[in-house]
PDB file of N, CA and C in Angstrom:
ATOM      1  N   UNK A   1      97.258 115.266  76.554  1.00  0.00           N
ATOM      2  CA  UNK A   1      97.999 115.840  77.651  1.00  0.00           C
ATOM      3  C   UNK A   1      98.914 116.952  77.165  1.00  0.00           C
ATOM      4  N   UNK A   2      99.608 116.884  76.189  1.00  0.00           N
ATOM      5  CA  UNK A   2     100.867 117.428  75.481  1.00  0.00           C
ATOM      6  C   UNK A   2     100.010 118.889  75.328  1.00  0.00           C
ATOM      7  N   UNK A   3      98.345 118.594  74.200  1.00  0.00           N
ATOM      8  CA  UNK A   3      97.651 119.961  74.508  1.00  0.00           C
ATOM      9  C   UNK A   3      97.622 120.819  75.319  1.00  0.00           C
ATOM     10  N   UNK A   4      96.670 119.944  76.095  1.00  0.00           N
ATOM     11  CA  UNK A   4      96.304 120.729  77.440  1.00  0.00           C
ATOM     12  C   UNK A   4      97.608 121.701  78.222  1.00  0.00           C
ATOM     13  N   UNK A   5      98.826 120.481  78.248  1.00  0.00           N
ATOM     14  CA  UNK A   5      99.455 121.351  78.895  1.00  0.00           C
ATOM     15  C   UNK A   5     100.478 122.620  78.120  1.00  0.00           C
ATOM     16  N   UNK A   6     100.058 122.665  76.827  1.00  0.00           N
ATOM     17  CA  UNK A   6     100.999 123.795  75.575  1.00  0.00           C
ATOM     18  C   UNK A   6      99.870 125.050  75.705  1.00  0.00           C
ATOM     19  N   UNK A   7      98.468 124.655  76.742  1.00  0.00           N
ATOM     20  CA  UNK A   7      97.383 125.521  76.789  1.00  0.00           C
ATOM     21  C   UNK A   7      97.588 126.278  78.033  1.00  0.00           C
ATOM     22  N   UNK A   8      98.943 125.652  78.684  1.00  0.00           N
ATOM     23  CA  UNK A   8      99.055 126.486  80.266  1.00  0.00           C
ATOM     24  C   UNK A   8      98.332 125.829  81.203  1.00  0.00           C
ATOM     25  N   UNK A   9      97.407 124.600  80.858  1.00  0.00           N
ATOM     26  CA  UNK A   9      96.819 123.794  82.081  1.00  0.00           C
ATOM     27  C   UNK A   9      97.622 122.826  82.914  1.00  0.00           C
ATOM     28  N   UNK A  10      97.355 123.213  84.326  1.00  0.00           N
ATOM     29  CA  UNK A  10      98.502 122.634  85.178  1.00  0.00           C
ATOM     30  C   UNK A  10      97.824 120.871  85.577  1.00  0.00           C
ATOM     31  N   UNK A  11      99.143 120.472  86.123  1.00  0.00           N
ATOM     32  CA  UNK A  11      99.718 118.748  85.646  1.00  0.00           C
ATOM     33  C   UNK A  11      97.842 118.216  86.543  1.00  0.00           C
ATOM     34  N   UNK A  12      97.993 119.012  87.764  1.00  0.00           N
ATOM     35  CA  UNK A  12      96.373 118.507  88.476  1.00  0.00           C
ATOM     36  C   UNK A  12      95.173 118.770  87.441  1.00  0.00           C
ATOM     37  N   UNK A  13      95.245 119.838  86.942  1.00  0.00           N
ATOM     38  CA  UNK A  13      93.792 120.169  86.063  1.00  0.00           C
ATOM     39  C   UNK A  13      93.873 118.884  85.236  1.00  0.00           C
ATOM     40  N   UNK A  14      94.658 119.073  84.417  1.00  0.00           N
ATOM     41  CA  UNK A  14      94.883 117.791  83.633  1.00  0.00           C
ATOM     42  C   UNK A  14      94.170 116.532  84.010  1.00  0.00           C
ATOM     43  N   UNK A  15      95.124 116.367  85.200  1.00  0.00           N
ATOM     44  CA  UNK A  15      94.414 114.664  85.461  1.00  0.00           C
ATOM     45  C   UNK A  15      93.132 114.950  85.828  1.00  0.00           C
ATOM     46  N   UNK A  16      92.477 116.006  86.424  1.00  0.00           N
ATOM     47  CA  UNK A  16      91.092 116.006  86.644  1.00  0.00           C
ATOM     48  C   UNK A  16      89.971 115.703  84.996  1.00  0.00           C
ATOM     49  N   UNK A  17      90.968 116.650  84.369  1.00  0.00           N
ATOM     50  CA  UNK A  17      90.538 116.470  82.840  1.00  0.00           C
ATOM     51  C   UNK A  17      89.924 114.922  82.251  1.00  0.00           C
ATOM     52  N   UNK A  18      91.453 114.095  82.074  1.00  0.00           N
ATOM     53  CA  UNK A  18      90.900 112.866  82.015  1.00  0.00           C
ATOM     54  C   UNK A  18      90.255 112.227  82.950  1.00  0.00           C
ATOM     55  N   UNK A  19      90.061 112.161  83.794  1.00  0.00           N
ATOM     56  CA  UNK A  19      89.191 111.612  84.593  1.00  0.00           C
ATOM     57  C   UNK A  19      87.710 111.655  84.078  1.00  0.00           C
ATOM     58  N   UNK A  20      87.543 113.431  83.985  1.00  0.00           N
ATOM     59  CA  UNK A  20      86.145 113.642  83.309  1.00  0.00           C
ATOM     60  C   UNK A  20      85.729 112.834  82.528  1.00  0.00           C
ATOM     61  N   UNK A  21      86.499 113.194  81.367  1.00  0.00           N
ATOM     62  CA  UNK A  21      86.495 112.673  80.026  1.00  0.00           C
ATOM     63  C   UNK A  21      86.561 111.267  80.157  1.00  0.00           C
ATOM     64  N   UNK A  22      86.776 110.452  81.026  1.00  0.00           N
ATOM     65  CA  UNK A  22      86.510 108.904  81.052  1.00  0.00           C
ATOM     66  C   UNK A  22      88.026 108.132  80.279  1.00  0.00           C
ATOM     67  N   UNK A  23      88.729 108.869  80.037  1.00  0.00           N
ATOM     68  CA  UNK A  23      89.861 108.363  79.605  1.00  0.00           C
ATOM     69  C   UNK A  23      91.079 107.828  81.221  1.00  0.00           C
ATOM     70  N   UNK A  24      90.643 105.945  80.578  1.00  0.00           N
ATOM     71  CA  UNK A  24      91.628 105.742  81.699  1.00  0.00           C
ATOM     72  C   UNK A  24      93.076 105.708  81.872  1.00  0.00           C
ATOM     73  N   UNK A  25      93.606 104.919  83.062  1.00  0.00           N
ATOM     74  CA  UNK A  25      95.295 104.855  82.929  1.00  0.00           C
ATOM     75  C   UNK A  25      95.242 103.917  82.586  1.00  0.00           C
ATOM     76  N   UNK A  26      96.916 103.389  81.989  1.00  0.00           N
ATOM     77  CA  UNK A  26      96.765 101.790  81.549  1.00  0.00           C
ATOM     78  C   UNK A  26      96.654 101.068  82.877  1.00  0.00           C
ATOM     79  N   UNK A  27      96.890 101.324  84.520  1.00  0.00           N
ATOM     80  CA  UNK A  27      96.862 100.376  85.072  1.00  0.00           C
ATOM     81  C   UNK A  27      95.386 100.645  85.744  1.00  0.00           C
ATOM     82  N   UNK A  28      94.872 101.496  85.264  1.00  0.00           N
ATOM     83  CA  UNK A  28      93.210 101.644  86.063  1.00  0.00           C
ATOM     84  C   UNK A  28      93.315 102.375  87.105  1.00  0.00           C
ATOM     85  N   UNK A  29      94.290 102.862  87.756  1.00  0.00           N
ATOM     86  CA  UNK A  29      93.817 103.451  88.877  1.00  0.00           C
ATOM     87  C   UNK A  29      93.900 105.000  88.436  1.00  0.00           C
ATOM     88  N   UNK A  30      93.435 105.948  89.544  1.00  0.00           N
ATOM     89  CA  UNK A  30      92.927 107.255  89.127  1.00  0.00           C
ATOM     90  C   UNK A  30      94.235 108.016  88.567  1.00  0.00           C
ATOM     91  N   UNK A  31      94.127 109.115  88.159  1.00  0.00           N
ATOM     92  CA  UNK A  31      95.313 109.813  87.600  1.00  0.00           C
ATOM     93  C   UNK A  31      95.691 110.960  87.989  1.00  0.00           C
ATOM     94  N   UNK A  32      96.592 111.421  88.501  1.00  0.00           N
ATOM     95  CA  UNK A  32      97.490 112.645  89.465  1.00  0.00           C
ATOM     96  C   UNK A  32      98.104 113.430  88.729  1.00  0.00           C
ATOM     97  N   UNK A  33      98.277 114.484  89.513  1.00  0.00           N
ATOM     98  CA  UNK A  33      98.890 115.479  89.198  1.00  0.00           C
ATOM     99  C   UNK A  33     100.801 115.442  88.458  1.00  0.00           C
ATOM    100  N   UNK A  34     100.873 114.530  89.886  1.00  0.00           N
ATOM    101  CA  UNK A  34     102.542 113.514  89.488  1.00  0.00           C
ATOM    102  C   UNK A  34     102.996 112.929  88.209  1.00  0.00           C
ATOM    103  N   UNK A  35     101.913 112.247  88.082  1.00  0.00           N
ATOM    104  CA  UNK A  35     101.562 111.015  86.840  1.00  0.00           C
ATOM    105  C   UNK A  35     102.145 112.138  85.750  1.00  0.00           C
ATOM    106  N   UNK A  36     101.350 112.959  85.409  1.00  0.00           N
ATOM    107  CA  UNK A  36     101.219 113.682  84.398  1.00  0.00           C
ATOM    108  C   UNK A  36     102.503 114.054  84.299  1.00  0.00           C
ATOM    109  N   UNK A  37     102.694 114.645  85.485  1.00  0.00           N
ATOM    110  CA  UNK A  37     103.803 115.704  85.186  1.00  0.00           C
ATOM    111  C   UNK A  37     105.251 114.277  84.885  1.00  0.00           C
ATOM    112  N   UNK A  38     105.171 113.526  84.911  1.00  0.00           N
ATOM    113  CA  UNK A  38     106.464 112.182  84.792  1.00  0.00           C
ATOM    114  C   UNK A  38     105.946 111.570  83.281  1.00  0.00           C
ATOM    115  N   UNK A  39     105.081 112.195  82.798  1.00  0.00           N
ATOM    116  CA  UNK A  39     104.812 110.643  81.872  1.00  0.00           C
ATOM    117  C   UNK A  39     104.968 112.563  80.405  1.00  0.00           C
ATOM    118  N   UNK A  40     104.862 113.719  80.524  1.00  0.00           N
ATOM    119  CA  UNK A  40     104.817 114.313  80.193  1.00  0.00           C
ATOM    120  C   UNK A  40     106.712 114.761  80.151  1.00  0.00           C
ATOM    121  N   UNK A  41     107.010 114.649  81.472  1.00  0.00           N
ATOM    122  CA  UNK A  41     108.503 115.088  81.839  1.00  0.00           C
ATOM    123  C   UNK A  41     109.452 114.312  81.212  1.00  0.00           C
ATOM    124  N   UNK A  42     108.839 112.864  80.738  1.00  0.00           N
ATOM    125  CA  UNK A  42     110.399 111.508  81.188  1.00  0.00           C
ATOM    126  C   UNK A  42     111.068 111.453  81.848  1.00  0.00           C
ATOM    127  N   UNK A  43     110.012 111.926  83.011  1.00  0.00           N
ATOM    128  CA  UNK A  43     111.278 111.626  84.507  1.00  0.00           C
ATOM    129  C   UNK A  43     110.528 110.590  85.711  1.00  0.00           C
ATOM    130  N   UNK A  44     110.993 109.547  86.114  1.00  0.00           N
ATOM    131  CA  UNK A  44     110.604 108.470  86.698  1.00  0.00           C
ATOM    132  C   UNK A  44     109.625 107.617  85.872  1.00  0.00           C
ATOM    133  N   UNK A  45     109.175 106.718  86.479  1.00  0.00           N
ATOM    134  CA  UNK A  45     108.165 105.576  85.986  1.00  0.00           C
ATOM    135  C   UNK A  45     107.029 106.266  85.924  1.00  0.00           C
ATOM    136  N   UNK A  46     105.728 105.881  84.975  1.00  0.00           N
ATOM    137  CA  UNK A  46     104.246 106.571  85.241  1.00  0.00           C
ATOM    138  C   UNK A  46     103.525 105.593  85.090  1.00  0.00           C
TER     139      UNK A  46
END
């Protein structure tokens, strides 16, 4: 994630990214634009 986004790819591309790539979340469900941008930010829960 830290890559992708030092590459200028925004927090949605991203999660589309892993998705592709088959890389899941720890709780299984799909992965957002939000997600990213909080678990990338340290701001709220992800």
């Amino acid at each position: 994630m830290k890559e992708l986004r030092a590459q200028g790819i925004g927090f949605d591309r991203i999660a589309v990214r892993l998705k592709e790539e088959g890389i899941p979340t720890r709780t299984g469900k799909p992965w957002h634009g939000v997600v990213i941008n909080r678990i990338l930010t340290g701001k709220g829960r992800a």
